[in-house]
C-alpha atoms as a PDB file:
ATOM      1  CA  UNK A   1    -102.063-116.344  43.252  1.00  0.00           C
ATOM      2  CA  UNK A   2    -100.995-119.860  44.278  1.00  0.00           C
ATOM      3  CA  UNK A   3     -97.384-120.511  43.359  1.00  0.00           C
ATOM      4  CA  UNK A   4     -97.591-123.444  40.199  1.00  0.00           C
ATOM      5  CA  UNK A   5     -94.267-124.841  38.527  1.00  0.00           C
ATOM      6  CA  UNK A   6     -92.365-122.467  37.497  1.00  0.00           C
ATOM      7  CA  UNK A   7     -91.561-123.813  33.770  1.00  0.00           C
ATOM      8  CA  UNK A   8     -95.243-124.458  32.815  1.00  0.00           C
ATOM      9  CA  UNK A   9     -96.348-121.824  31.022  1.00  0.00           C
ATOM     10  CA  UNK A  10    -100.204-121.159  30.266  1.00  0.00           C
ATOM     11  CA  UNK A  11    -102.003-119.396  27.409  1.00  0.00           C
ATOM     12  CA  UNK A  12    -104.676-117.137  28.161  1.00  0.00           C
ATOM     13  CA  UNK A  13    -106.416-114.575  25.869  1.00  0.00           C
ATOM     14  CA  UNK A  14    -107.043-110.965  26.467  1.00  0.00           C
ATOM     15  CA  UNK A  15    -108.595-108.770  24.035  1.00  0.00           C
ATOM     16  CA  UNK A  16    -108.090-111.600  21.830  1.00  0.00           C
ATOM     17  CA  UNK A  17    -104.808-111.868  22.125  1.00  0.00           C
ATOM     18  CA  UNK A  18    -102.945-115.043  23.265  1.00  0.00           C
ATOM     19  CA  UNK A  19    -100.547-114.632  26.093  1.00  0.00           C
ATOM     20  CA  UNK A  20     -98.565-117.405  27.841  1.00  0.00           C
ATOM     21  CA  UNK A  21     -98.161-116.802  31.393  1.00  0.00           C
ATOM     22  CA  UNK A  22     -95.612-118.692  34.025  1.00  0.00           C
ATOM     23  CA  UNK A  23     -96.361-119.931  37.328  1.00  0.00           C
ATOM     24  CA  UNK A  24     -99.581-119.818  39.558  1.00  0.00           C
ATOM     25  CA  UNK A  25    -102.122-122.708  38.847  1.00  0.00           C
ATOM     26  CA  UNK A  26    -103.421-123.087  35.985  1.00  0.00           C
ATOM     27  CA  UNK A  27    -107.218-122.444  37.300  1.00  0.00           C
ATOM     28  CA  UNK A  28    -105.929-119.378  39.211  1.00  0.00           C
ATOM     29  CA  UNK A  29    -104.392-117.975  36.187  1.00  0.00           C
ATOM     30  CA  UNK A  30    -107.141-118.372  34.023  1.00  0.00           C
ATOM     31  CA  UNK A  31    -109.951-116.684  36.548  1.00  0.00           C
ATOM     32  CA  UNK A  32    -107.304-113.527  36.758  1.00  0.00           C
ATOM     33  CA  UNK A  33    -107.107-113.571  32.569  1.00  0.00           C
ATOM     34  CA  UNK A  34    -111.014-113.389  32.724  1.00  0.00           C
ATOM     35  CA  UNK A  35    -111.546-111.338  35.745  1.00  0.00           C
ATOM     36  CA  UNK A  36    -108.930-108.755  33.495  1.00  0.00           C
ATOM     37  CA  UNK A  37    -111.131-109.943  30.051  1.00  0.00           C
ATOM     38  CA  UNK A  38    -114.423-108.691  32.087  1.00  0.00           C
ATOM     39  CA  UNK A  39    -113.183-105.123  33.489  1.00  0.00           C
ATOM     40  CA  UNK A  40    -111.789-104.156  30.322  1.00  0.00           C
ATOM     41  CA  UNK A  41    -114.908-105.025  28.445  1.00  0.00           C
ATOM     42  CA  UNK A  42    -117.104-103.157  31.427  1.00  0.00           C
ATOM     43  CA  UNK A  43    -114.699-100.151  30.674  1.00  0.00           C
ATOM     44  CA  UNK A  44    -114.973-100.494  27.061  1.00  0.00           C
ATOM     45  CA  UNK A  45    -118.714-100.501  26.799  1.00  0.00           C
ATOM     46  CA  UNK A  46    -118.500 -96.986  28.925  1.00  0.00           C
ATOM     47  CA  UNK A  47    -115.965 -95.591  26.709  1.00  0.00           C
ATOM     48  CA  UNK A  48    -116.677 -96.423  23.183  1.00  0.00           C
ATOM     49  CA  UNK A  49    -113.734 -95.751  20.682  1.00  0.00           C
ATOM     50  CA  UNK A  50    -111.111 -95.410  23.584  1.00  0.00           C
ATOM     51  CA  UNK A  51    -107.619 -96.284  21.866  1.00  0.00           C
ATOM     52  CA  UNK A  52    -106.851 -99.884  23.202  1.00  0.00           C
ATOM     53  CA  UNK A  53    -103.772 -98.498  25.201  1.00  0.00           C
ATOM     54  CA  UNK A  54    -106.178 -96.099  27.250  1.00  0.00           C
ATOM     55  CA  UNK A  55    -108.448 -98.300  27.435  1.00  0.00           C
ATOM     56  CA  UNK A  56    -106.014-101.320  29.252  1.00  0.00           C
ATOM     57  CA  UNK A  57    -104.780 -97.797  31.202  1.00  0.00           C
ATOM     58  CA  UNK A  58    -107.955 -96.958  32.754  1.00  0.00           C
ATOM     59  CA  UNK A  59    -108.979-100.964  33.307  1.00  0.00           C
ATOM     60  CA  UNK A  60    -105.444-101.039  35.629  1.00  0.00           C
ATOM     61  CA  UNK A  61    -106.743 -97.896  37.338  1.00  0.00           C
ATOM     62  CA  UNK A  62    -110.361 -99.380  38.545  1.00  0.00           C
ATOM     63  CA  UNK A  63    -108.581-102.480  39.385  1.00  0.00           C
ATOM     64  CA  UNK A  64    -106.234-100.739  40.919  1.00  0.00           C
ATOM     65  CA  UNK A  65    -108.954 -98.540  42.749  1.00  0.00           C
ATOM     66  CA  UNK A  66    -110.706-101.979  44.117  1.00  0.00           C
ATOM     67  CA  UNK A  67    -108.223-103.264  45.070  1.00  0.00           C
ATOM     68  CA  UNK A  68    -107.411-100.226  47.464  1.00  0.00           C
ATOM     69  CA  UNK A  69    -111.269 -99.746  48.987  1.00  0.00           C
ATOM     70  CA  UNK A  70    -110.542-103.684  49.259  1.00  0.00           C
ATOM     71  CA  UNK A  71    -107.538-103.243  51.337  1.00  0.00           C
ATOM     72  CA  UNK A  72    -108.925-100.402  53.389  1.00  0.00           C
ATOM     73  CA  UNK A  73    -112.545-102.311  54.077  1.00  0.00           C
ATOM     74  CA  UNK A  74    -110.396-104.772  55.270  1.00  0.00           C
ATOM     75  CA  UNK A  75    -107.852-102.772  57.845  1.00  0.00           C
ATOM     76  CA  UNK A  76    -111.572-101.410  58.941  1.00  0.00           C
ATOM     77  CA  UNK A  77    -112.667-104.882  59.705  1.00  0.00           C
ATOM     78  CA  UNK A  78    -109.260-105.652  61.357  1.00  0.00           C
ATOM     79  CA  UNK A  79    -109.412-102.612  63.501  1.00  0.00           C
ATOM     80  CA  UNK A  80    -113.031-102.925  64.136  1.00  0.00           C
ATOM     81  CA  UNK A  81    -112.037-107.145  65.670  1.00  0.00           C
ATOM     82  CA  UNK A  82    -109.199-105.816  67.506  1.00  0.00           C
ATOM     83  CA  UNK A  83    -111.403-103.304  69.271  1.00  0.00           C
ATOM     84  CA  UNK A  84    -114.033-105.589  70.468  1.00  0.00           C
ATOM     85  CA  UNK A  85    -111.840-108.132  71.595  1.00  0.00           C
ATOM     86  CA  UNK A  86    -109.739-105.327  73.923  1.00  0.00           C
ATOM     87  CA  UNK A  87    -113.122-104.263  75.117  1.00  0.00           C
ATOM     88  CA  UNK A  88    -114.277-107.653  75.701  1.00  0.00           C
ATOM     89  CA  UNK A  89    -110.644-108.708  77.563  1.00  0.00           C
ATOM     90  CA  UNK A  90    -111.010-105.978  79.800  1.00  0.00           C
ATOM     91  CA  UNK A  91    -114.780-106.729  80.771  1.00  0.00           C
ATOM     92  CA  UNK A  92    -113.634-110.364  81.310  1.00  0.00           C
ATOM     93  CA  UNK A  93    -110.818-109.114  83.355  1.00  0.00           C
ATOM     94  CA  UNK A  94    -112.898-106.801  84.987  1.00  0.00           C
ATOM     95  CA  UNK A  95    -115.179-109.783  86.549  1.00  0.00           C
ATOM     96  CA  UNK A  96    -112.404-111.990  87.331  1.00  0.00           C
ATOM     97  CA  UNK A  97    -110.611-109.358  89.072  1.00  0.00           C
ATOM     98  CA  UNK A  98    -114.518-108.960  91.647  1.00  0.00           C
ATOM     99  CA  UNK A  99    -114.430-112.481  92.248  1.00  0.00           C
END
């Protein structure tokens, strides 16, 4: 999240309920508040009746899940560039070094 002035604080709602947040930019803030406002409302429509404390529980969890697979997709992706570029550096150096 991009760092925003510190002292302006900005109201999103969750669940319906209002909470005023500090820092980041205001449009940043707000598309975390709804990204939050959509995955509890996936998990809620799979888990009818879940007590609203289990239910913001789990949500963390699956975000918390994504964001992991995220993180490892990406070191894949990293490792997989890495790789091609020593391969290609030594096939470049390979026919600079016959010429």
């Amino acid at each position: 999240m991009a760092t925003g002035d510190p002292t302006t604080a900005i109201t999103v709602s969750i669940l319906g309920e209002s909470f005023r947040i500090r820092g980041g930019s205001p449009e940043d803030v707000q598309g975390l508040a709804g990204y939050v406002e959509q995955k509890v409302e996936e998990v809620r429509v799979r888990n009818e009746g879940l007590p609203i404390r289990a239910l913001l529980l789990l949500t963390s969890l699956n975000i918390a899940e994504e964001l992991f697979r995220e993180r490892r997709e990406h070191q894949g992706l990293i490792q997989t560039v890495e790789d091609r570029t020593r391969h290609l550096r030594e096939k470049l150096e390979g026919q600079l070094g016959s010429l």
